[in-house]
Protein backbone atom coordinates (compact mmCIF):
# COMPACT_ATOMS: atom_id res chain seq x y z
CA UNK A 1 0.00 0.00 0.00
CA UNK A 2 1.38 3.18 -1.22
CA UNK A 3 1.15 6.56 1.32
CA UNK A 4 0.75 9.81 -0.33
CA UNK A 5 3.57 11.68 1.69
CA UNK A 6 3.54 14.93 -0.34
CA UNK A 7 1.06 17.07 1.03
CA UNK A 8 -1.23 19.68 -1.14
CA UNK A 9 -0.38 23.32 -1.02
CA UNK A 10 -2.91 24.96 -3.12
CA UNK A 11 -5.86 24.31 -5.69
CA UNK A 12 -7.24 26.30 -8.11
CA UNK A 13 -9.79 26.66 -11.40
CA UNK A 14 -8.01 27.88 -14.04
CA UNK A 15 -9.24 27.61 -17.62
CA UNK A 16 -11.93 24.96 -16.98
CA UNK A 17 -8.91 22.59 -14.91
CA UNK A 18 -8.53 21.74 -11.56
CA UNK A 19 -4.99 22.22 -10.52
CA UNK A 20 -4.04 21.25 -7.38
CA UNK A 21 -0.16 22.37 -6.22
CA UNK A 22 2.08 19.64 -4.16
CA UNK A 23 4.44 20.83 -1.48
CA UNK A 24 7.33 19.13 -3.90
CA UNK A 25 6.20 21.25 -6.80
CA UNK A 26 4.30 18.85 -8.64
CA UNK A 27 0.53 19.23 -9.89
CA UNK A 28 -2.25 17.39 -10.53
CA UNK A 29 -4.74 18.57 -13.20
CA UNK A 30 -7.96 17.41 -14.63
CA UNK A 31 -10.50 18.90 -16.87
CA UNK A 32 -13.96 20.08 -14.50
CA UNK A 33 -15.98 18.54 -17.68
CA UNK A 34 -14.75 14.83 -17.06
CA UNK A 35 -16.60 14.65 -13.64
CA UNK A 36 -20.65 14.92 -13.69
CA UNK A 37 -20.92 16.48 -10.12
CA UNK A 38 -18.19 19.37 -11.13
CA UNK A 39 -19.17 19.95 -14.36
CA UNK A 40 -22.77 21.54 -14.03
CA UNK A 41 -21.21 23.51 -11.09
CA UNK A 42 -20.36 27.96 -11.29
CA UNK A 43 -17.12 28.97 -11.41
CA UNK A 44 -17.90 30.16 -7.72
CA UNK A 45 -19.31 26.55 -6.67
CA UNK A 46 -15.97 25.35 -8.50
CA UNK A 47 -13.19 27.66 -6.50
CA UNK A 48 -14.64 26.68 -3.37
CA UNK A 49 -12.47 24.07 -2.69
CA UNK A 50 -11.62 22.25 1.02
CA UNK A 51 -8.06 20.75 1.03
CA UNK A 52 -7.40 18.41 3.52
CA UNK A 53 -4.40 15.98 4.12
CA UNK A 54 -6.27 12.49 1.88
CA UNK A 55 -7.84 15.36 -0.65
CA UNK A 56 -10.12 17.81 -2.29
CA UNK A 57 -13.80 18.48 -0.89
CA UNK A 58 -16.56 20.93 -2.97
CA UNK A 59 -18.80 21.68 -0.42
CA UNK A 60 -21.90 23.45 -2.19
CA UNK A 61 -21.52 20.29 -5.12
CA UNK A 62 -21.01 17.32 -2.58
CA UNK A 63 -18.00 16.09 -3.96
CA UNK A 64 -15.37 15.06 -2.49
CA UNK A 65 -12.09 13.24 -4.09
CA UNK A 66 -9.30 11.72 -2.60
CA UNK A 67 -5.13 12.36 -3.60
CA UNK A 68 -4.96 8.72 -4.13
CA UNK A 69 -7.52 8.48 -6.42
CA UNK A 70 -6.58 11.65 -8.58
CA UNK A 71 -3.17 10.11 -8.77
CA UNK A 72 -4.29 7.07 -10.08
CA UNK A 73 -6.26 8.98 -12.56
CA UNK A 74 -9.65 8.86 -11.38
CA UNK A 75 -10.93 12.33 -11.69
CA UNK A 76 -14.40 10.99 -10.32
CA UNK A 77 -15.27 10.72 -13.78
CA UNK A 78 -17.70 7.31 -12.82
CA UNK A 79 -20.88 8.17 -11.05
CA UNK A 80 -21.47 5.03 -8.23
CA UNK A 81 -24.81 4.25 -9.68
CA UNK A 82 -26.37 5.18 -13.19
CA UNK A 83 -29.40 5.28 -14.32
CA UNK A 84 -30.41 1.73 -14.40
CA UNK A 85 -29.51 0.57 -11.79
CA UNK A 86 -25.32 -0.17 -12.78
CA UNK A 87 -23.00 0.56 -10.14
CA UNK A 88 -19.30 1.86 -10.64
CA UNK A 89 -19.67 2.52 -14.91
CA UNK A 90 -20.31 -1.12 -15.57
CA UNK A 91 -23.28 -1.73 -18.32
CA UNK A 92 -27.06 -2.59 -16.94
CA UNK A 93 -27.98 -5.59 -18.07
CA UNK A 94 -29.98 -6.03 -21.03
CA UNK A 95 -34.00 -6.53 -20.58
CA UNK A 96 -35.34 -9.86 -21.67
């Protein structure tokens, strides 16, 4: 199991990206539009940002994404369930 031992300094909305600022220098960016809870949100809604030591919380959108997970490359782009029924982006099953 992998820690995350650089910590986040900063995180912005800049040109429609998330970019969040690690102590080492590094970032992390993602597009707004590749996650359905940011995407509908304002620009306001969007540079509201919580950063806390495991990640990134919007509190007027209710999301809420974790370092690990953005570093993996999972911008929250999967909604847990979809219409249908599917959970985590899997296909529904077809109707018989």
């Amino acid at each position: 199991m992998s820690v995350l031992t650089d910590s986040a300094r900063s995180a912005v909305l800049r040109d429609g990206q998330i970019i969040i600022t690690l102590e080492s220098g590094s970032e992390i960016r993602f597009p707004v539009a590749e996650n359905p809870r940011l995407a509908p949100g304002t620009a306001e809604q969007l540079s509201q940002m919580e950063i806390s030591p495991y990640g990134i919380h919007w509190p007027e959108l209710d999301e809420d994404l974790s370092f690990q997970g953005l570093l993996s490359g999972d911008y929250g782009q999967h909604q847990n369930v979809e219409p249908g029924g599917a959970a985590n982006g899997s296909q529904p099953m077809p109707s018989q």
